[in-house]
Protein backbone atom coordinates (compact mmCIF):
# COMPACT_ATOMS: atom_id res chain seq x y z
CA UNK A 1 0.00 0.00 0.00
CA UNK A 2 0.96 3.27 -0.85
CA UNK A 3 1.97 5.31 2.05
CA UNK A 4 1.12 9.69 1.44
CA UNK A 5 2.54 12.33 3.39
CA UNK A 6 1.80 15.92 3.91
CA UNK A 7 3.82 18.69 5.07
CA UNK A 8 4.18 22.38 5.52
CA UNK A 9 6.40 24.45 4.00
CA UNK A 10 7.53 28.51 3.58
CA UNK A 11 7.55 29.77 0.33
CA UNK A 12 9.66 33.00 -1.13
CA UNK A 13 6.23 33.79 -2.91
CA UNK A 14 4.84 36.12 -0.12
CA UNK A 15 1.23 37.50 -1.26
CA UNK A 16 -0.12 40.81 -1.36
CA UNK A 17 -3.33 42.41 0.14
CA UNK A 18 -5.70 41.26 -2.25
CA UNK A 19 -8.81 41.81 -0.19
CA UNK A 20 -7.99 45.35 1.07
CA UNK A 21 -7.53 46.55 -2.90
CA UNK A 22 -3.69 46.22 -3.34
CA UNK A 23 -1.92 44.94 -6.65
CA UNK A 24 -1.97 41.26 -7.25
CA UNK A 25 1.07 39.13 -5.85
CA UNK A 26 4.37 38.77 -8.25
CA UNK A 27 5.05 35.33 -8.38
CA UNK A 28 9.23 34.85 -7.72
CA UNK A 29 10.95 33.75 -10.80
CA UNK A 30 11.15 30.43 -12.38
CA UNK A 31 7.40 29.63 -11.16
CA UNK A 32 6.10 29.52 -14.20
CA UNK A 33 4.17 26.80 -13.55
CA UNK A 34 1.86 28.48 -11.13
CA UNK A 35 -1.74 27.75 -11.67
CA UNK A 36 -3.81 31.08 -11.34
CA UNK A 37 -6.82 30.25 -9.14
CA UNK A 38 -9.65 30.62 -11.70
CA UNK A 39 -8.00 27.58 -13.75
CA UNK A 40 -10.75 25.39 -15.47
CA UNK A 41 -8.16 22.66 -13.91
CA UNK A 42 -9.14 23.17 -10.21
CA UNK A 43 -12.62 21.89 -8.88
CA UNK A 44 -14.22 24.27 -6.42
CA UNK A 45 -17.11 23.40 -4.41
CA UNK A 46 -19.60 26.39 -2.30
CA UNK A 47 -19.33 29.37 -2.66
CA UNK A 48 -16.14 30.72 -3.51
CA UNK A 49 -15.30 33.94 -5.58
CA UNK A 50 -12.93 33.47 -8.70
CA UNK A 51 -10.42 35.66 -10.59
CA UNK A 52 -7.14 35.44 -11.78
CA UNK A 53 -5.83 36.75 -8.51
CA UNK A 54 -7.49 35.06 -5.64
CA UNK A 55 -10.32 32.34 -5.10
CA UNK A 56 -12.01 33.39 -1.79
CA UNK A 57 -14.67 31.36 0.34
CA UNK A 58 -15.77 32.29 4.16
CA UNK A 59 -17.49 29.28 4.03
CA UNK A 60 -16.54 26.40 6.65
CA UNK A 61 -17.05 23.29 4.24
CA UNK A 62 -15.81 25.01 1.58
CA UNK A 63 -13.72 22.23 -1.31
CA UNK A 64 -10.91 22.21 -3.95
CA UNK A 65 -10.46 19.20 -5.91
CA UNK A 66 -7.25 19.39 -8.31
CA UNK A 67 -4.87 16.68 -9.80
CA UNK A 68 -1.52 16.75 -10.05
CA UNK A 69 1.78 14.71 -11.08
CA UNK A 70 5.27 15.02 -9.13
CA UNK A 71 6.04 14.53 -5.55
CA UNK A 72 4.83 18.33 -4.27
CA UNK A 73 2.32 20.70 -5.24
CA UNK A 74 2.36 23.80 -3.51
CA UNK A 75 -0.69 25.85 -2.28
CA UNK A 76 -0.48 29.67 -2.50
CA UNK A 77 -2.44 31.97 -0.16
CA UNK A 78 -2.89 35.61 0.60
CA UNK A 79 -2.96 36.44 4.27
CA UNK A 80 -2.06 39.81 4.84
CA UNK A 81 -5.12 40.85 6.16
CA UNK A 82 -6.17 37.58 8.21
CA UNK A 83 -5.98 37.59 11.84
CA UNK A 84 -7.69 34.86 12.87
CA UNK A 85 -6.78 32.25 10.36
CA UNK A 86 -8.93 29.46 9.11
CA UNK A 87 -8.57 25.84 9.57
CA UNK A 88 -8.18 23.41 6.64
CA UNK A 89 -7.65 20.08 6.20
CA UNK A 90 -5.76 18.43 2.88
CA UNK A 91 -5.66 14.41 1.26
CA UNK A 92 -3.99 13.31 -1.40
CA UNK A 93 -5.44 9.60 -2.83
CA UNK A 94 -7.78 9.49 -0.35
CA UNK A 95 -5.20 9.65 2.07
CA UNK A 96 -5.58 10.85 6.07
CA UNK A 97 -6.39 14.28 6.13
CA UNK A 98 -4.36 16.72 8.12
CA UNK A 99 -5.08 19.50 9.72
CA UNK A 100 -3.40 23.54 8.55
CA UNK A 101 -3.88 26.54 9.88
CA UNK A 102 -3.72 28.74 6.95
CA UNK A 103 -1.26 31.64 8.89
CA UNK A 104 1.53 31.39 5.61
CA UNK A 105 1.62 31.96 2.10
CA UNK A 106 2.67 28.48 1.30
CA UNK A 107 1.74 25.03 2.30
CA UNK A 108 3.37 22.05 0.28
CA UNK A 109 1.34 19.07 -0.19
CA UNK A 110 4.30 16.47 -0.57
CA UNK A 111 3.71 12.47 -1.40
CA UNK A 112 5.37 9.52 -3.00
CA UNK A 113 5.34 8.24 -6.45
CA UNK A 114 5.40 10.30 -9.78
CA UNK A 115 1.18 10.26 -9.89
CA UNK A 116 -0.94 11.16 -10.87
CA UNK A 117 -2.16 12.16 -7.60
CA UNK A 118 -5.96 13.59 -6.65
CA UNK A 119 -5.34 16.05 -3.46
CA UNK A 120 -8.27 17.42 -1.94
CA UNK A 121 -8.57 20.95 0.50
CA UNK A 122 -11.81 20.89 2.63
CA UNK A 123 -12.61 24.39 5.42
CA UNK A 124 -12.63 23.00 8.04
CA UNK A 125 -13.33 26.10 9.89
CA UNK A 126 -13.69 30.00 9.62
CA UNK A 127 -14.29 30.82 13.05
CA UNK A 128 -17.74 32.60 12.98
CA UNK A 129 -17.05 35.85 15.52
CA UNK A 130 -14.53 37.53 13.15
CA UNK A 131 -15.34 39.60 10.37
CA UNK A 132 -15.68 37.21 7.42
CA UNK A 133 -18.08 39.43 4.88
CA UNK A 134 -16.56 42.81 4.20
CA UNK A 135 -13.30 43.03 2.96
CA UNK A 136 -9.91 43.41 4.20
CA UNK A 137 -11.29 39.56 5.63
CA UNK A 138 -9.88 38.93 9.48
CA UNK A 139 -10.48 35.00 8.43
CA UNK A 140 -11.25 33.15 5.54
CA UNK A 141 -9.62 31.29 2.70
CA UNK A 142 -7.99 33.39 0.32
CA UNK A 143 -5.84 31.18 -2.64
CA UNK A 144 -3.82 32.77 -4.87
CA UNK A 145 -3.17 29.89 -7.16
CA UNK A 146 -1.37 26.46 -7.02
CA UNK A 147 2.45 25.84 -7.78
CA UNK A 148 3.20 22.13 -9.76
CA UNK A 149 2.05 20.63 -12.61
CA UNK A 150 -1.53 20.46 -12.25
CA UNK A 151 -3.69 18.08 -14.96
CA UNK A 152 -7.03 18.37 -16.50
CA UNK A 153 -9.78 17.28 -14.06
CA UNK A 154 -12.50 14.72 -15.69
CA UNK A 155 -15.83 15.73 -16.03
CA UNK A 156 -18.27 15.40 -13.27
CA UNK A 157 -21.86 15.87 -13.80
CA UNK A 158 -23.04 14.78 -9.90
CA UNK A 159 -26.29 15.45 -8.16
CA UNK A 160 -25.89 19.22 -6.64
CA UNK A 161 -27.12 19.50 -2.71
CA UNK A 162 -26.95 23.02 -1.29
CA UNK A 163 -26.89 23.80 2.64
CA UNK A 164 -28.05 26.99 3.88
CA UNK A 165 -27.99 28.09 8.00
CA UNK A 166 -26.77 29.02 10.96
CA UNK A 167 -23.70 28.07 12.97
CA UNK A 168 -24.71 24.30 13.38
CA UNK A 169 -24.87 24.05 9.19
CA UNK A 170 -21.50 25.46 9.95
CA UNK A 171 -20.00 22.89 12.09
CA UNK A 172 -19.46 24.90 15.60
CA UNK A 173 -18.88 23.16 18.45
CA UNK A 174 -19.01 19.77 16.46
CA UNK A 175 -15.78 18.17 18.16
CA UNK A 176 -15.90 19.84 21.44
CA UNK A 177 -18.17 22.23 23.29
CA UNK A 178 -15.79 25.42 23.37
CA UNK A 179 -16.59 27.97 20.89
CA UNK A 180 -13.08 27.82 19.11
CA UNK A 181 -12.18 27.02 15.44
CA UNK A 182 -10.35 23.48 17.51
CA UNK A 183 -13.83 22.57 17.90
CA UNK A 184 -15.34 23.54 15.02
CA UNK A 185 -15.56 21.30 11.88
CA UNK A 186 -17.67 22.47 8.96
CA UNK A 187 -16.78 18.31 7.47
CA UNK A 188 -17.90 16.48 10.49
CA UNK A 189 -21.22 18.61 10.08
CA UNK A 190 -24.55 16.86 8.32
CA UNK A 191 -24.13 18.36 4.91
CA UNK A 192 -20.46 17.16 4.40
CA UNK A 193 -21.77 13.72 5.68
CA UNK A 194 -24.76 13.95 3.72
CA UNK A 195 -22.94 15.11 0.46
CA UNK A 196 -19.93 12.42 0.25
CA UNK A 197 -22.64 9.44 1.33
CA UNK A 198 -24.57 10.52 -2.02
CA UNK A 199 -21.56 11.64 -4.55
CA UNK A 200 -22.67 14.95 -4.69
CA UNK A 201 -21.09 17.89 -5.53
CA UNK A 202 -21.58 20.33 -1.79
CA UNK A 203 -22.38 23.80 -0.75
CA UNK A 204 -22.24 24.42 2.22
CA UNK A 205 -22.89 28.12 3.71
CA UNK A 206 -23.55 28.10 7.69
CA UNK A 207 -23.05 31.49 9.85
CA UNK A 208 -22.58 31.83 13.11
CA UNK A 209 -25.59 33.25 14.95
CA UNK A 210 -27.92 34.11 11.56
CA UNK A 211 -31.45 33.74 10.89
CA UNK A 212 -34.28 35.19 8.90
CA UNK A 213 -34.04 37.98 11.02
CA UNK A 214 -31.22 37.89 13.23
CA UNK A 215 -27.96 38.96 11.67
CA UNK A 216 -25.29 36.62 11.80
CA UNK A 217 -21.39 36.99 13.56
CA UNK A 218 -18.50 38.33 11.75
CA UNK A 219 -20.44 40.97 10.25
CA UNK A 220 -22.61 38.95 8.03
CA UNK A 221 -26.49 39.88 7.39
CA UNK A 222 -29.32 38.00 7.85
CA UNK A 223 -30.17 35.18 5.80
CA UNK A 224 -32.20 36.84 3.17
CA UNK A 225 -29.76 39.64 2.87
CA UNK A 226 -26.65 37.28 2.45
CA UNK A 227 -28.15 35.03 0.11
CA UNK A 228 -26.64 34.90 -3.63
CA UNK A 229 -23.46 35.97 -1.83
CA UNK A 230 -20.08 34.75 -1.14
CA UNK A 231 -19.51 37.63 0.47
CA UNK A 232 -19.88 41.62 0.35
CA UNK A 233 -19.44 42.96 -3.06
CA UNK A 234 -19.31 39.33 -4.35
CA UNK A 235 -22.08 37.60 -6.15
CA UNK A 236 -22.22 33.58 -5.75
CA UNK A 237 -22.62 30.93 -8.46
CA UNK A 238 -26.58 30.97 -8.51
CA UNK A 239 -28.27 27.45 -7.21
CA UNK A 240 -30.34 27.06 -10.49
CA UNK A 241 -29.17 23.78 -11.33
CA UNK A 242 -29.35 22.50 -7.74
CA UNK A 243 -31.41 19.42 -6.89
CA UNK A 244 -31.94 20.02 -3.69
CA UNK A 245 -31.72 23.08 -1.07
CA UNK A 246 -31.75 21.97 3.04
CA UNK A 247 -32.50 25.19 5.17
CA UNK A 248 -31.67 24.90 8.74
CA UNK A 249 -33.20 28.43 9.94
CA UNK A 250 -34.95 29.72 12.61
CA UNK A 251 -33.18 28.50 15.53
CA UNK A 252 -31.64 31.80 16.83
CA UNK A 253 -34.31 33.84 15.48
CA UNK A 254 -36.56 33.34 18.78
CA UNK A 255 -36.11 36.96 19.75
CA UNK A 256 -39.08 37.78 16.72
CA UNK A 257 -42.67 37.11 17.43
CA UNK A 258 -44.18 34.38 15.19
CA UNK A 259 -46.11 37.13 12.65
CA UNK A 260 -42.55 38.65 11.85
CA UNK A 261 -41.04 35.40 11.62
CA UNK A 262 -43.77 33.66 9.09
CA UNK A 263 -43.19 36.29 7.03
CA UNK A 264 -39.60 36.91 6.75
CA UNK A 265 -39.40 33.11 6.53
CA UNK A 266 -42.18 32.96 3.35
CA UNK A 267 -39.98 35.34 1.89
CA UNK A 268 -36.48 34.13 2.49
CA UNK A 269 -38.20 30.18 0.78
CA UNK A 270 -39.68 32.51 -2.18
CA UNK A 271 -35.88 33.59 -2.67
CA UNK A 272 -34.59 30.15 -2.93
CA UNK A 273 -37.24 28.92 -4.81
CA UNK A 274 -36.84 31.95 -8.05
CA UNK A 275 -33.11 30.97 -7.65
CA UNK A 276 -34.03 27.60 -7.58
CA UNK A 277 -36.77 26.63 -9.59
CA UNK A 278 -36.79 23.28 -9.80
CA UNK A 279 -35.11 22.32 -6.55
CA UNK A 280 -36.78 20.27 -3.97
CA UNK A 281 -36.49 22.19 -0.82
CA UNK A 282 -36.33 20.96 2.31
CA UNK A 283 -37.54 23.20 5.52
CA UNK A 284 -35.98 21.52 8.64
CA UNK A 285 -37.29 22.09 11.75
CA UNK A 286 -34.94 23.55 13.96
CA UNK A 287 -33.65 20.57 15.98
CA UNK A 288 -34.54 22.86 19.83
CA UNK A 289 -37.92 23.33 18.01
CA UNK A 290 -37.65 26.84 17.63
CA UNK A 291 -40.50 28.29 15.34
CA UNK A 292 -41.33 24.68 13.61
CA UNK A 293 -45.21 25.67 13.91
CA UNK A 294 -44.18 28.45 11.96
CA UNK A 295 -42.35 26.72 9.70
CA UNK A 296 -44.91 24.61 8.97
CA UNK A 297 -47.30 26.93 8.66
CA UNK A 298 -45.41 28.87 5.91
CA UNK A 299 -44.45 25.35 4.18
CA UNK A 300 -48.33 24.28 4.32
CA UNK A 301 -49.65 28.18 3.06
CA UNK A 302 -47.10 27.77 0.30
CA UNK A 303 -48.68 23.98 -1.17
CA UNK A 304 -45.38 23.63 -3.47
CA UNK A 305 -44.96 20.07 -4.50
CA UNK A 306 -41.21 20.55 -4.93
CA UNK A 307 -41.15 22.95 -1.10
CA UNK A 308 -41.50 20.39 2.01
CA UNK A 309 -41.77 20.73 6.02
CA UNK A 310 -39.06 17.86 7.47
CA UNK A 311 -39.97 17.70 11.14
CA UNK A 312 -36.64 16.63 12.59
CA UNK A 313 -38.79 15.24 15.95
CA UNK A 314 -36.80 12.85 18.03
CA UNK A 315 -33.70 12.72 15.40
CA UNK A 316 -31.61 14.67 18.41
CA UNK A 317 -32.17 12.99 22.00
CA UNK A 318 -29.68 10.79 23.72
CA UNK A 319 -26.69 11.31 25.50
CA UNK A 320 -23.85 12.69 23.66
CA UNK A 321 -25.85 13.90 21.16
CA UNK A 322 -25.01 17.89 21.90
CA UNK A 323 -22.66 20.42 22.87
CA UNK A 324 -23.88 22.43 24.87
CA UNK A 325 -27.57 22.84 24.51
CA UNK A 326 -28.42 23.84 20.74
CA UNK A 327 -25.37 22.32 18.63
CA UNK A 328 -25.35 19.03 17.56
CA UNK A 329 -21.75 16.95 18.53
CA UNK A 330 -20.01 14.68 15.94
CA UNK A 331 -22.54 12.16 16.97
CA UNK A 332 -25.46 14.25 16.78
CA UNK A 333 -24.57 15.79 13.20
CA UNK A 334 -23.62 11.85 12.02
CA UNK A 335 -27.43 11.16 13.43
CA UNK A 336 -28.93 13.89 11.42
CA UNK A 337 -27.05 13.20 8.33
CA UNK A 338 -28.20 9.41 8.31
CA UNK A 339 -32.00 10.55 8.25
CA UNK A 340 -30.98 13.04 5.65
CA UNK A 341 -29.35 10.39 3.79
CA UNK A 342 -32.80 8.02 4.10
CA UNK A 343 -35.26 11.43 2.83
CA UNK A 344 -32.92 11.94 0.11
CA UNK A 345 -31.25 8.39 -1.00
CA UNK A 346 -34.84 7.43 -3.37
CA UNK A 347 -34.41 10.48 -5.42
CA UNK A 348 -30.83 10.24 -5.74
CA UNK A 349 -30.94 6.48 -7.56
């Protein structure tokens, strides 16, 4: 059995301040070979935004797919305006994934053998309570293109599932019950679980403290508002080929009476559904049960075929199943994904 390894390394490419308007990086000499980040080569899943200069997601469960021959490939990132950096993990083959902090301008992604190789970058965190919408970024994932020889990627034509909520879509607290980015993991969340059990191709957006209403942390607005986003002053790829759409809303939203929630929450599933059109959606309950008669309500005023009310009743209940008393643990998230999985498995064959 092959045997991959993954380690860090410094580059003498330092980045520029992309985000706060400065002039793109100069890559050093001899790096020819650099792979600008909107390459038709490199397979982005969520939302990310794309130039030549930078490929940007705030996004915990956030993916880049790319192959590549060689022993090392080299990652290139902009962080001059990050000051709490995000948490990533990266594979090659299938490999163990480890676990970056992306504080450098370079991480080397090393293995054996001449390839080709498949290496895979998954968020695992942007920690939620920094700003993460309005540039200069304090956190987030900001590539400025890939050093190797990088190959063509096949083509791909999977199912599309898109994720939209709060900070348990996001992963917080999902390994431990300190709000940290250590205990954060966007990929042990239920949409990660839910997406690689089906082959389909993930987005995944999830912000700390957001509802209908409520704005979210880091300076992002409420869910409505942030929609069709990556984030401020950056459109996202629209869902209108997406199969389905799971919104997790409503759970920190209980500050609103239930006549201002219905109808921010009628509108907010009319959004989805123009972007959307032939999308099933799926309108979780909130696992605490916070507005599901609402929810409900809207879902049942609204008599789409394609638009349905998943009450999520007794999914969440035993031991071990939280942290603290909202956000769903490893476990938890692994129990949620496997009903998911069950809803969603008899359209997917």
């Amino acid at each position: 059995m092959r045997r991959t390894f993954l380690r860090l390394g410094l580059s003498t490419a330092l980045t520029a301040g992309l985000l706060a308007g400065a002039t793109p990086p100069a890559f050093p000499s001899g790096a020819s070979n650099v792979v600008r980040p909107n390459d038709r080569r490199l397979l982005y899943e969520g939302h990310w935004s794309r130039s030549a200069e930078a490929a940007v997601t705030v996004n915990s469960g956030s993916r880049l797919r790319f192959r590549f021959t060689g022993g090392t490939v080299h990652a290139l990132f902009d962080v001059s305006s990050i000051t709490v950096p995000a948490q990533i993990y990266l594979s090659v083959d299938g490999g163990p994934k480890q676990r970056y902090a992306v504080d450098r301008s370079d991480i080397s992604i090393t293995t054996t053998g001449p390839g080709p190789h498949t290496a895979e970058l998954s968020v695992k965190d942007v920690f939620s309570r920094a700003n993460r919408w309005t540039p200069p970024l304090e956190t987030g994932v900001v590539l400025t293109g890939l050093r190797g020889r990088v190959l063509d990627q096949p083509a791909r034509h999977p199912t599309e599932l898109a994720f939209y909520g709060d900070s348990i879509t996001q992963g917080v607290l999902a390994l431990c019950d300190v709000n940290t980015s250590d205990c954060a993991d966007g990929t042990a969340a239920y949409p990660t679980l839910v997406a690689d059990a089906l082959h389909a191709s993930l987005t995944q957006v999830g912000f700390g403290r957001q509802g209908v209403i409520q704005t979210g942390n880091g300076g992002v607005p409420a869910a409505a508002d942030a929609y069709g986003w990556n984030h401020a002053g950056s459109p996202a790829r629209p869902d209108r080929h997406a199969d389905v759409i799971v919104v997790n809303q409503g759970t920190n939203d209980t500050a609103y009476g239930s006549a201002e929630f219905r109808t921010a929450y009628r509108a907010y599933l009319a959004r989805l559904r123009a972007a959307a059109p032939h999308a099933r959606i799926l309108a979780l309950r909130p696992f605490d049960g916070s507005h599901a008669t609402d929810i409900a309500a809207v879902v049942a005023e609204l008599a789409e075929a394609r638009t349905e009310f998943v009450d999520t009743t007794g999914w969440l209940s035993a031991d071990g199943d939280f942290h603290g008393t909202v956000h769903p643990s490893a476990q938890g998230h692994r129990k949620v994904a496997g009903h998911l999985i069950t809803l969603l498995a008899k359209d997917h064959q």
